[in-house]
C-alpha atoms as a PDB file:
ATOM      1  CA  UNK A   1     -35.453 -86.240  10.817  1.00  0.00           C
ATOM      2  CA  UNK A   2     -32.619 -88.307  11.717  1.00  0.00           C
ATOM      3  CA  UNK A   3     -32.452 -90.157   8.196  1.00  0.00           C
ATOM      4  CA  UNK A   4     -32.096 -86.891   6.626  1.00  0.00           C
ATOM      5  CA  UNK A   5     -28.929 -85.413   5.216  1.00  0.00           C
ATOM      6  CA  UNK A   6     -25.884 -85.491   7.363  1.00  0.00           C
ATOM      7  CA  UNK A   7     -23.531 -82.834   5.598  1.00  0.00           C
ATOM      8  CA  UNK A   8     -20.090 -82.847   5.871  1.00  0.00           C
ATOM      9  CA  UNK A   9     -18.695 -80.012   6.654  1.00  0.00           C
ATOM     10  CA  UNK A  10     -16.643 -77.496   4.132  1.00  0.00           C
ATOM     11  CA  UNK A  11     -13.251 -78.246   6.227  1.00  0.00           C
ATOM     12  CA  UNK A  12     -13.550 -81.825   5.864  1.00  0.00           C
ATOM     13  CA  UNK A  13     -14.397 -81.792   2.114  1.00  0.00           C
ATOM     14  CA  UNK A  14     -11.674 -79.379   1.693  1.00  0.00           C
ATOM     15  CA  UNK A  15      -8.661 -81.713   3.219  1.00  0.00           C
ATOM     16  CA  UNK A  16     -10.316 -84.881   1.294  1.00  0.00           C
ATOM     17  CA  UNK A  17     -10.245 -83.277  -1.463  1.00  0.00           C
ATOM     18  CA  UNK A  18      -6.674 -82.329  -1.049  1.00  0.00           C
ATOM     19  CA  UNK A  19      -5.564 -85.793  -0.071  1.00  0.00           C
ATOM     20  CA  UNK A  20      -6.744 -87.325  -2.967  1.00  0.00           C
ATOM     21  CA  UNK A  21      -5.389 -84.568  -5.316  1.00  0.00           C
ATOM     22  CA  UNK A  22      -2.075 -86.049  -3.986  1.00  0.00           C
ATOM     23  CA  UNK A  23      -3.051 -89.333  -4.347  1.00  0.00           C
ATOM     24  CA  UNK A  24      -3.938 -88.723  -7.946  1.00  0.00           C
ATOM     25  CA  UNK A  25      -1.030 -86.845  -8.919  1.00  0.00           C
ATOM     26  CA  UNK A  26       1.181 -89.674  -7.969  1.00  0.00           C
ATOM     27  CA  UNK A  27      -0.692 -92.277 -10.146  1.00  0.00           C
ATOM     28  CA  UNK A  28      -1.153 -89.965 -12.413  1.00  0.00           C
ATOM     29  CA  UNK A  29       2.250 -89.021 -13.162  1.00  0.00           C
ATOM     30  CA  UNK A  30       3.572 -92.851 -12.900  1.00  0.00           C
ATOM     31  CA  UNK A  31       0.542 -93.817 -15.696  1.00  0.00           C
ATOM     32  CA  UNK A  32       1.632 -90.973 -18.105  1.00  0.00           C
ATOM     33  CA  UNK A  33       5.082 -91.816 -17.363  1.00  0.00           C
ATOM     34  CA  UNK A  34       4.661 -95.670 -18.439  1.00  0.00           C
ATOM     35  CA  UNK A  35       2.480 -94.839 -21.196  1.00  0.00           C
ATOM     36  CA  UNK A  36       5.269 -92.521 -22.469  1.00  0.00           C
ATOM     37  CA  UNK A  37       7.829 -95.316 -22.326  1.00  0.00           C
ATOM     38  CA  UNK A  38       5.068 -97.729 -23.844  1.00  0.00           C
ATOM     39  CA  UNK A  39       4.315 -95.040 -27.090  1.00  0.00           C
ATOM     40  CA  UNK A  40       8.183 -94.270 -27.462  1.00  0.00           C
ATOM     41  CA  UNK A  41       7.844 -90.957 -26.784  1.00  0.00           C
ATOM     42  CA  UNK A  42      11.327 -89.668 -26.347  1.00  0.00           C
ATOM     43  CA  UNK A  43      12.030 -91.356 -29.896  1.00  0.00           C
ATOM     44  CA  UNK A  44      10.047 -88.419 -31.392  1.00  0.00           C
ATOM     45  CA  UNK A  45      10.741 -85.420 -28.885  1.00  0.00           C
ATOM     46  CA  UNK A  46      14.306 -86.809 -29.783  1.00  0.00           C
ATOM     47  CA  UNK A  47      13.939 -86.196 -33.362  1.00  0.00           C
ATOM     48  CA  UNK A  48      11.701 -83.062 -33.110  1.00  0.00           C
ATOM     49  CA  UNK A  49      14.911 -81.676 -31.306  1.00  0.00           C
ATOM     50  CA  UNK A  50      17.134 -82.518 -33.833  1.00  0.00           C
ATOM     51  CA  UNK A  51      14.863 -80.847 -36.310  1.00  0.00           C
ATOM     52  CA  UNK A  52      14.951 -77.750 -34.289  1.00  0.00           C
ATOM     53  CA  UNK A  53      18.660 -77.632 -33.777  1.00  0.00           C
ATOM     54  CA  UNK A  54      19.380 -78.105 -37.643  1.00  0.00           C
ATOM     55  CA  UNK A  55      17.061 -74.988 -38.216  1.00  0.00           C
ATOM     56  CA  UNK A  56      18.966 -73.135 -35.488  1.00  0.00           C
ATOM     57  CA  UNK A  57      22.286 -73.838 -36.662  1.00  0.00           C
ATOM     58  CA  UNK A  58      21.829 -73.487 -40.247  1.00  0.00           C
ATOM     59  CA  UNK A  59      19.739 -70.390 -40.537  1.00  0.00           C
ATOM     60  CA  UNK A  60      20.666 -69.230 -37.577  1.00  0.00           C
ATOM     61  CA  UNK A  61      17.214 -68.521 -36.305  1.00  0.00           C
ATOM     62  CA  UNK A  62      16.068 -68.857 -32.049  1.00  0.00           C
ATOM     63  CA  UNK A  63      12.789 -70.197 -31.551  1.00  0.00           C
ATOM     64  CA  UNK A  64      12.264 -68.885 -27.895  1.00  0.00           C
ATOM     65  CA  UNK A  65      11.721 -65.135 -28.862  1.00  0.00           C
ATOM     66  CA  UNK A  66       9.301 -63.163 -26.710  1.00  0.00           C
ATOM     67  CA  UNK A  67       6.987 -60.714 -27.816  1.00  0.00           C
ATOM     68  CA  UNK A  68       9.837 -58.101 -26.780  1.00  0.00           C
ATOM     69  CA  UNK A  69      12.143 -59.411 -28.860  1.00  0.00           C
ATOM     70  CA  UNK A  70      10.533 -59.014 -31.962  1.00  0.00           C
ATOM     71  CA  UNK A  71      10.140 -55.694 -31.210  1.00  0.00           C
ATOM     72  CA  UNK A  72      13.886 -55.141 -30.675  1.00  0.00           C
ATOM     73  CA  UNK A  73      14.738 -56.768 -34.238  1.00  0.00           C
ATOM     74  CA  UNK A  74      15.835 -54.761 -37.095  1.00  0.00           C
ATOM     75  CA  UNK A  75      13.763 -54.731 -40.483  1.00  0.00           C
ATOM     76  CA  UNK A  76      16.344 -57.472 -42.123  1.00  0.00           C
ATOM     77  CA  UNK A  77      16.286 -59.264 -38.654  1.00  0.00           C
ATOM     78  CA  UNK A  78      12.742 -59.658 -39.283  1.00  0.00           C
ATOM     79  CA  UNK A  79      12.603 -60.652 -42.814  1.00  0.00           C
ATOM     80  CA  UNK A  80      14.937 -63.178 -42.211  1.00  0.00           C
ATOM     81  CA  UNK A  81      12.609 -64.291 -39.473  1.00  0.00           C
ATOM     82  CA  UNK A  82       9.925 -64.619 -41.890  1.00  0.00           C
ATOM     83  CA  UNK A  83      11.834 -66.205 -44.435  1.00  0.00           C
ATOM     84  CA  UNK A  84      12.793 -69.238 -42.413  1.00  0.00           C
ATOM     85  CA  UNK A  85       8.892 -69.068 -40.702  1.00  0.00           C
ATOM     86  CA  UNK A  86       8.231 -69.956 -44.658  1.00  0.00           C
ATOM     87  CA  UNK A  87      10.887 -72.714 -45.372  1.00  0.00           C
ATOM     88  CA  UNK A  88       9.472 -74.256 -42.077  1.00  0.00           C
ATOM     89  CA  UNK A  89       5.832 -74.345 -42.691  1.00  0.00           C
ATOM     90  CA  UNK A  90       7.043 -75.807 -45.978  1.00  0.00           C
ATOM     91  CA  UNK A  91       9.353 -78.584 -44.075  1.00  0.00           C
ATOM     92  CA  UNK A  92       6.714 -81.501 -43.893  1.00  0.00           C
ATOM     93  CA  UNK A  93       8.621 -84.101 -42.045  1.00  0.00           C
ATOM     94  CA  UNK A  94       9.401 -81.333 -39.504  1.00  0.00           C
ATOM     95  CA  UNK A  95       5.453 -80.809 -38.938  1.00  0.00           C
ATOM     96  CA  UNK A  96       4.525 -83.990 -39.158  1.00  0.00           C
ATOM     97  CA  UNK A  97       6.820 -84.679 -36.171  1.00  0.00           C
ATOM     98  CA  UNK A  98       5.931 -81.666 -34.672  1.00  0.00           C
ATOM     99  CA  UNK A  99       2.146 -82.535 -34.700  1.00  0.00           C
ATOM    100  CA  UNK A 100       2.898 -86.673 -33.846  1.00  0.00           C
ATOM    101  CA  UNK A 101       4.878 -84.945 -30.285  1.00  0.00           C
ATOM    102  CA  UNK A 102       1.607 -82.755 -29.511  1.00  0.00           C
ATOM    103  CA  UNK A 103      -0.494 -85.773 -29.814  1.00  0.00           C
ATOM    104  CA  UNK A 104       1.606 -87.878 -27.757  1.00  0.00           C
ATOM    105  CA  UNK A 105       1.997 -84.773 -25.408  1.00  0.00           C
ATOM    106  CA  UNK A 106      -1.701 -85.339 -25.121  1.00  0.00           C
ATOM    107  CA  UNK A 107      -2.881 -89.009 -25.420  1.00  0.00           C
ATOM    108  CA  UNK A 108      -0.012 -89.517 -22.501  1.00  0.00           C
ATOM    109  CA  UNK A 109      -1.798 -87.085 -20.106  1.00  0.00           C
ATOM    110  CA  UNK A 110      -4.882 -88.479 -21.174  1.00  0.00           C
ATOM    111  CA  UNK A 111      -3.980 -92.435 -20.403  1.00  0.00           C
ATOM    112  CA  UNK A 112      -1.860 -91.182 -17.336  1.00  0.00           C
ATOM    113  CA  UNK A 113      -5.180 -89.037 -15.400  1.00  0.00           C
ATOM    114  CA  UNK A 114      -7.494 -91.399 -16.948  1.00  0.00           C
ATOM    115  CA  UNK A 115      -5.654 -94.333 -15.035  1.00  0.00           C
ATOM    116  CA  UNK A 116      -5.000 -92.476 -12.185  1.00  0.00           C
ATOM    117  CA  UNK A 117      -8.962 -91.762 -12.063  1.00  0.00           C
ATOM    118  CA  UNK A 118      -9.511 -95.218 -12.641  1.00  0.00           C
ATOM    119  CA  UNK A 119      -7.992 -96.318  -9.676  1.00  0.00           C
ATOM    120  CA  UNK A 120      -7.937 -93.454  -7.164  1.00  0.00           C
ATOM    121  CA  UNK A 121     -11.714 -92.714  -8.328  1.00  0.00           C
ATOM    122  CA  UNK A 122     -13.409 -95.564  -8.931  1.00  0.00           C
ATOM    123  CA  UNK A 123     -11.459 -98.983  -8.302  1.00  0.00           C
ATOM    124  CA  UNK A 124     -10.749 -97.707  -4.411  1.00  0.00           C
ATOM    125  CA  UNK A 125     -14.154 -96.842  -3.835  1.00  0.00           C
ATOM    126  CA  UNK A 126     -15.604-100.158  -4.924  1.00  0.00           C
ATOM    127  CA  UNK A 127     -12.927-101.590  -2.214  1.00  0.00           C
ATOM    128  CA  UNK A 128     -14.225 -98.670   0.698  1.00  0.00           C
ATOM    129  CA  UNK A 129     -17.972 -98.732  -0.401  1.00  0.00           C
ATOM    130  CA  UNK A 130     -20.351 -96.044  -0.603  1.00  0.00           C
ATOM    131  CA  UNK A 131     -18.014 -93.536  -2.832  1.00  0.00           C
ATOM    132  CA  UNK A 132     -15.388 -93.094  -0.735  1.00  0.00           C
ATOM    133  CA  UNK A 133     -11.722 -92.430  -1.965  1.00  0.00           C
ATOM    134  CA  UNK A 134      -8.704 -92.358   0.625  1.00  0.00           C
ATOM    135  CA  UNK A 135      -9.339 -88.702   1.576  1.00  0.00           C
ATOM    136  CA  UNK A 136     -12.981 -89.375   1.996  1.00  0.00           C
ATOM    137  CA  UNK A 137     -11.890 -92.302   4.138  1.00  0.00           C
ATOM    138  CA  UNK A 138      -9.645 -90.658   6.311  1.00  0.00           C
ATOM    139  CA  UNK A 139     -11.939 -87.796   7.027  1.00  0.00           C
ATOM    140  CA  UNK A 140     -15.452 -89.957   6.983  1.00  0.00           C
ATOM    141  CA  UNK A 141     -17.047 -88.827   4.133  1.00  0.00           C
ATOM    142  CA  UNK A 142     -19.328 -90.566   1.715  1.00  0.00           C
ATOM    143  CA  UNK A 143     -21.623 -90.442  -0.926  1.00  0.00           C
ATOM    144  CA  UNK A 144     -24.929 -91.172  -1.577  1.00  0.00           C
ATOM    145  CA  UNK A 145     -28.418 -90.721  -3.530  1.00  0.00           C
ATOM    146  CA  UNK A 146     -30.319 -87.378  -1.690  1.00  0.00           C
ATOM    147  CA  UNK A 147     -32.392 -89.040   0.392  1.00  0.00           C
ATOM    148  CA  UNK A 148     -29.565 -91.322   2.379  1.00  0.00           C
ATOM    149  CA  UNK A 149     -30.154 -94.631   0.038  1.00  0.00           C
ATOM    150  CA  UNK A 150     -26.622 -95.527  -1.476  1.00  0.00           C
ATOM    151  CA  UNK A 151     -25.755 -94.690  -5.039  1.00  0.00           C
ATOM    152  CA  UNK A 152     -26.474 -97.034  -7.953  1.00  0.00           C
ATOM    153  CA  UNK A 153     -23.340 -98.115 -10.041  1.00  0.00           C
ATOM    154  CA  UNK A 154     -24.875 -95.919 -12.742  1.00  0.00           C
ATOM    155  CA  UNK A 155     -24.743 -93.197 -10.797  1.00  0.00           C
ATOM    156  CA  UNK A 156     -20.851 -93.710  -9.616  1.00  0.00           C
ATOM    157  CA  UNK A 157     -20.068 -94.278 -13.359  1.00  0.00           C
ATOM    158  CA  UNK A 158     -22.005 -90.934 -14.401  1.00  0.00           C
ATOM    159  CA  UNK A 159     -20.343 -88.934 -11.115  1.00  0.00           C
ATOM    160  CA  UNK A 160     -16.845 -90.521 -11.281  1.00  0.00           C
ATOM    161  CA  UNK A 161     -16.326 -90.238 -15.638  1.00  0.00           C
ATOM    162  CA  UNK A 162     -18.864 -87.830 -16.705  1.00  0.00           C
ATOM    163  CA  UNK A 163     -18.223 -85.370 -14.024  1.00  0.00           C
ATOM    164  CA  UNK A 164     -15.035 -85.740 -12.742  1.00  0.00           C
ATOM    165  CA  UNK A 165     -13.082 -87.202 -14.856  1.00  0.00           C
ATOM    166  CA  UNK A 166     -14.625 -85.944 -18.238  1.00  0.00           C
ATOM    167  CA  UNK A 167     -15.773 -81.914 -17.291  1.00  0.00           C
ATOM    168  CA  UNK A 168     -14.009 -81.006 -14.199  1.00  0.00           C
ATOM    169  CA  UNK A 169     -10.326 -82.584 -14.754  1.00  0.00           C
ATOM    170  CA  UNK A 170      -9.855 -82.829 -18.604  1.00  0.00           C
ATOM    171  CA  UNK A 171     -11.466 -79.747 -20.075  1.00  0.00           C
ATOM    172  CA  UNK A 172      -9.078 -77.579 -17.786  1.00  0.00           C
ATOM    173  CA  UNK A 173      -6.058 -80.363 -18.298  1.00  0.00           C
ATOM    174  CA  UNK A 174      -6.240 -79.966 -22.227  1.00  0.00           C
ATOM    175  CA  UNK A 175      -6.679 -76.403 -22.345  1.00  0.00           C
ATOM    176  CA  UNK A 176      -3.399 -75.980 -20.002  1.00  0.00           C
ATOM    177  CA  UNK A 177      -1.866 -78.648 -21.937  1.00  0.00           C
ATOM    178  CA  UNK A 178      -2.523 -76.850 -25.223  1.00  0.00           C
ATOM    179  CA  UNK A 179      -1.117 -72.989 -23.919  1.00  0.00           C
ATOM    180  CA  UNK A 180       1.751 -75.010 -22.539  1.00  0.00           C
ATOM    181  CA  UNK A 181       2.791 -76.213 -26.065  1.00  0.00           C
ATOM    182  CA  UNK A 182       2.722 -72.711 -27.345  1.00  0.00           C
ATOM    183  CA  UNK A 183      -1.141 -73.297 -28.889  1.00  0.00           C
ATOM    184  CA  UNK A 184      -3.254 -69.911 -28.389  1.00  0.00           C
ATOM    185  CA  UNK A 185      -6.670 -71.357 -26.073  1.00  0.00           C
ATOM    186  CA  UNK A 186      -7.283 -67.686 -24.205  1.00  0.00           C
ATOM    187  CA  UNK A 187     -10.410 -68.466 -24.659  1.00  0.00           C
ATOM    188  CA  UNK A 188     -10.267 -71.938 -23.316  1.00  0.00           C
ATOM    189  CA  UNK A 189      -8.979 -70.545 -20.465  1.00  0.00           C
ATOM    190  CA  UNK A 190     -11.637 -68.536 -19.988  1.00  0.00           C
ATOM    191  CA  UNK A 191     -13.577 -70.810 -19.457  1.00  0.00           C
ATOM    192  CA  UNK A 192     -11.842 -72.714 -17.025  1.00  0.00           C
ATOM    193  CA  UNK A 193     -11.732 -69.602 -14.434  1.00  0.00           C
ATOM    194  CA  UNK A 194     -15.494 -69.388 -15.376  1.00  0.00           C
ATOM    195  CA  UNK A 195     -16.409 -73.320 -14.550  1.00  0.00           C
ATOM    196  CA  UNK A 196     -14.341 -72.931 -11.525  1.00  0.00           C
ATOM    197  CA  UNK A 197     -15.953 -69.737 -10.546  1.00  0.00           C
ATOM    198  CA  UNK A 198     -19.243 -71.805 -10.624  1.00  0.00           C
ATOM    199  CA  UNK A 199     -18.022 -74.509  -9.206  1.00  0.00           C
ATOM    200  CA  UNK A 200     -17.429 -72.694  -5.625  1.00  0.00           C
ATOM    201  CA  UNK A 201     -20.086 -70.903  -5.531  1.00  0.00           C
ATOM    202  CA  UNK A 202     -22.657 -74.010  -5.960  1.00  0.00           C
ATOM    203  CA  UNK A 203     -20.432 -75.884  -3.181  1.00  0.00           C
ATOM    204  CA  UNK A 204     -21.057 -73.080  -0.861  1.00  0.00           C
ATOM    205  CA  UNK A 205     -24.660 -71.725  -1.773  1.00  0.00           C
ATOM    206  CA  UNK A 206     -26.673 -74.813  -2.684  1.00  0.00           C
ATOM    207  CA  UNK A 207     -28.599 -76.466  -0.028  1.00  0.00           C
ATOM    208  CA  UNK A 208     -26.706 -79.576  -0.183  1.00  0.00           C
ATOM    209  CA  UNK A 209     -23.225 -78.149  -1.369  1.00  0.00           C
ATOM    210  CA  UNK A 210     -23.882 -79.879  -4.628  1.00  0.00           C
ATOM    211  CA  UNK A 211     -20.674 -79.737  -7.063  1.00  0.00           C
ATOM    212  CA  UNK A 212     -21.223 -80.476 -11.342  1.00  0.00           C
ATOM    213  CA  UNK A 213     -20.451 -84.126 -10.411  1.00  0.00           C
ATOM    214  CA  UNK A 214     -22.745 -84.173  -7.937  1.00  0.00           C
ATOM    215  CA  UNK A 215     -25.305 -82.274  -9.725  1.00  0.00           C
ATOM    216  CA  UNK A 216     -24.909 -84.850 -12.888  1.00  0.00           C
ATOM    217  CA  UNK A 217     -25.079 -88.233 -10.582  1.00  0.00           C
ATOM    218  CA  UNK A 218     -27.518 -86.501  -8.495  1.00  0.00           C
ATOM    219  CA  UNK A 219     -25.556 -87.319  -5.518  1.00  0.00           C
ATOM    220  CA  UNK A 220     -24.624 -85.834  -1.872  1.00  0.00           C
ATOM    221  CA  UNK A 221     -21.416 -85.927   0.285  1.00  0.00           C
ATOM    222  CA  UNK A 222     -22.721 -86.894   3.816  1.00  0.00           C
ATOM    223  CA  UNK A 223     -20.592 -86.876   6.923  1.00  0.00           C
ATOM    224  CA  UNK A 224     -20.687 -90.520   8.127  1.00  0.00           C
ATOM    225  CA  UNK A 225     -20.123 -89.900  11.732  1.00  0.00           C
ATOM    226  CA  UNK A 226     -23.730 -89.053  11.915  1.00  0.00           C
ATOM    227  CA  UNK A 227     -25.490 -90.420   8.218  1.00  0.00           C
ATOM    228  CA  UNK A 228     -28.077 -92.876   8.627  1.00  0.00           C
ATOM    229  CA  UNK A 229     -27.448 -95.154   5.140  1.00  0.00           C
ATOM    230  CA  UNK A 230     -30.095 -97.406   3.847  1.00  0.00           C
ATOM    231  CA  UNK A 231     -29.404-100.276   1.144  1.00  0.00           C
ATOM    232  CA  UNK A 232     -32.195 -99.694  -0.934  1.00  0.00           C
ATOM    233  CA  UNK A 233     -35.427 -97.351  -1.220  1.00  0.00           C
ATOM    234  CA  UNK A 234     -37.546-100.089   0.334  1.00  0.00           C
ATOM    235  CA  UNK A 235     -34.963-100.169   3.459  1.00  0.00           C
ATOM    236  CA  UNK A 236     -35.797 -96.487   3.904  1.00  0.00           C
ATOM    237  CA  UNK A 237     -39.780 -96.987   3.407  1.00  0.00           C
ATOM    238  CA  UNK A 238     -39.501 -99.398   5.938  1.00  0.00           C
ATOM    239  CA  UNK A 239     -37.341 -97.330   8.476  1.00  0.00           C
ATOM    240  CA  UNK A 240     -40.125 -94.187   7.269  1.00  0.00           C
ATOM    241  CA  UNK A 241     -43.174 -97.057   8.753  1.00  0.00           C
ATOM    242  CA  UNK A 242     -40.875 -97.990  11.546  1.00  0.00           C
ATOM    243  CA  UNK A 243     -40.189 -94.237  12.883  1.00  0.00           C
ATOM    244  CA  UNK A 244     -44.091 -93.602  11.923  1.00  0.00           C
ATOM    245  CA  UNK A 245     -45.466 -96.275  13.399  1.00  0.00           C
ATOM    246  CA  UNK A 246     -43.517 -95.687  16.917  1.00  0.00           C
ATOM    247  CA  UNK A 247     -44.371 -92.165  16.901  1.00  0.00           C
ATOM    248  CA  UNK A 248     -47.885 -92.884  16.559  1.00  0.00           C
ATOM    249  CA  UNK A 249     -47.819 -95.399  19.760  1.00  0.00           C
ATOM    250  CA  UNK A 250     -46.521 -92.875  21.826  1.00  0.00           C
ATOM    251  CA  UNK A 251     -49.257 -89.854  20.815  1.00  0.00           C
ATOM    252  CA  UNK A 252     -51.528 -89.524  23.284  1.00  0.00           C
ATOM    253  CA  UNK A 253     -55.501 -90.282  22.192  1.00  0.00           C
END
């Protein structure tokens, strides 16, 4: 039927998605960047450093050994490794800092993608109606409800925070974030080649290429080139009597 689902094709989804990586990247990175200034940040990496540097000159100790390293150390080498590991987990204004930086770390990247999302996600599709973001702009894509009525605002909230923001962006961001900081998540990592395992294949073998956000906000990405889009259900029954009623003046009796 020519009301049906209009998909847009894997190439276009593909460079929109792209597109608006960039475009979130940038206001990503300027968010995180002012919320850094805005919590002080530096302040504390500042003084984190300083604790490091008194360790390292004072006990002469190098906190960027490799696995291989250890393994070249002597037995007193070691011991004297150990000894100062001791002192250290014993130095509570050292941890304290330590621990305040890794939360920063994080509630920075947090604010920054969460702001980014915001407005590359959510405030500039309100602006282009019917879901779409600049790359979905550019390359005429939207989004809508299965059966070509457009998407409630529940559903945008649900698709846009629940499943974009929240399970496909953050999970992968924190786990990254945490190895990055020298915090063991293997198995967080895992999962992340897992989720995005599962996340191709149901874009390319589901009917309607249905991603998790789509899945959750039980929405579509339509090409809208060629996608009939109604207002409302009742629009569509209507257009349904229309196309029914028309087809049923032109059967022969």
């Amino acid at each position: 039927m020519i009301y049906d689902i209009q998909k847009a094709s894997i190439f276009k989804r593909v460079s929109a998605l792209l597109l608006d990586l960039i475009v979130l990247a940038v206001l990503s990175t300027g968010f995180a960047y002012l919320s850094s200034f805005v919590l002080n940040v530096s302040s504390h990496q500042d003084k984190l450093q300083s604790y490091y540097d008194y360790y390292v000159e004072n006990y002469d100790v190098n906190f960027g050994l490799t696995e291989a390293d250890f393994e070249k150390m002597s037995e007193e080498e070691l011991n004297h490794y150990k000894e100062v590991e001791k002192i250290i987990q014993q130095d509570t204004a050292f941890n304290d800092e330590k621990n305040t930086v890794v939360l920063l770390t994080l509630l920075t990247t947090f604010l920054g993608i969460l702001l980014g999302f915001t407005v590359s996600e959510f405030v500039i599709p309100l602006i282009f109606k019917n879901g779409q973001t600049i790359g979905k702009k550019v390359f005429s894509i939207v989004v809508l409800k299965s059966n070509s009525v457009k998407m409630s605002n529940v559903q945008f909230f649900v698709r846009t925070y629940l499943g974009k923001f929240a399970l496909e962006t953050m999970i992968p961001v924190n786990i990254v974030t945490m190895l990055l900081l020298g915090i063991d998540m293997s198995g967080g990592a895992i999962v992340v080649i897992i989720l995005s395992i599962v996340q191709v294949i149901m874009v390319l073998a589901t009917k309607n290429r249905t991603a998790f956000h789509d899945m959750l906000s039980f929405t579509v990405v339509c090409d809208s080139s060629s996608q009939m889009i109604f207002e409302s259900e009742e629009e569509l029954i209507k257009y349904k009597e229309k196309i029914h009623a028309e087809a049923a003046a032109k059967a022969p009796y």
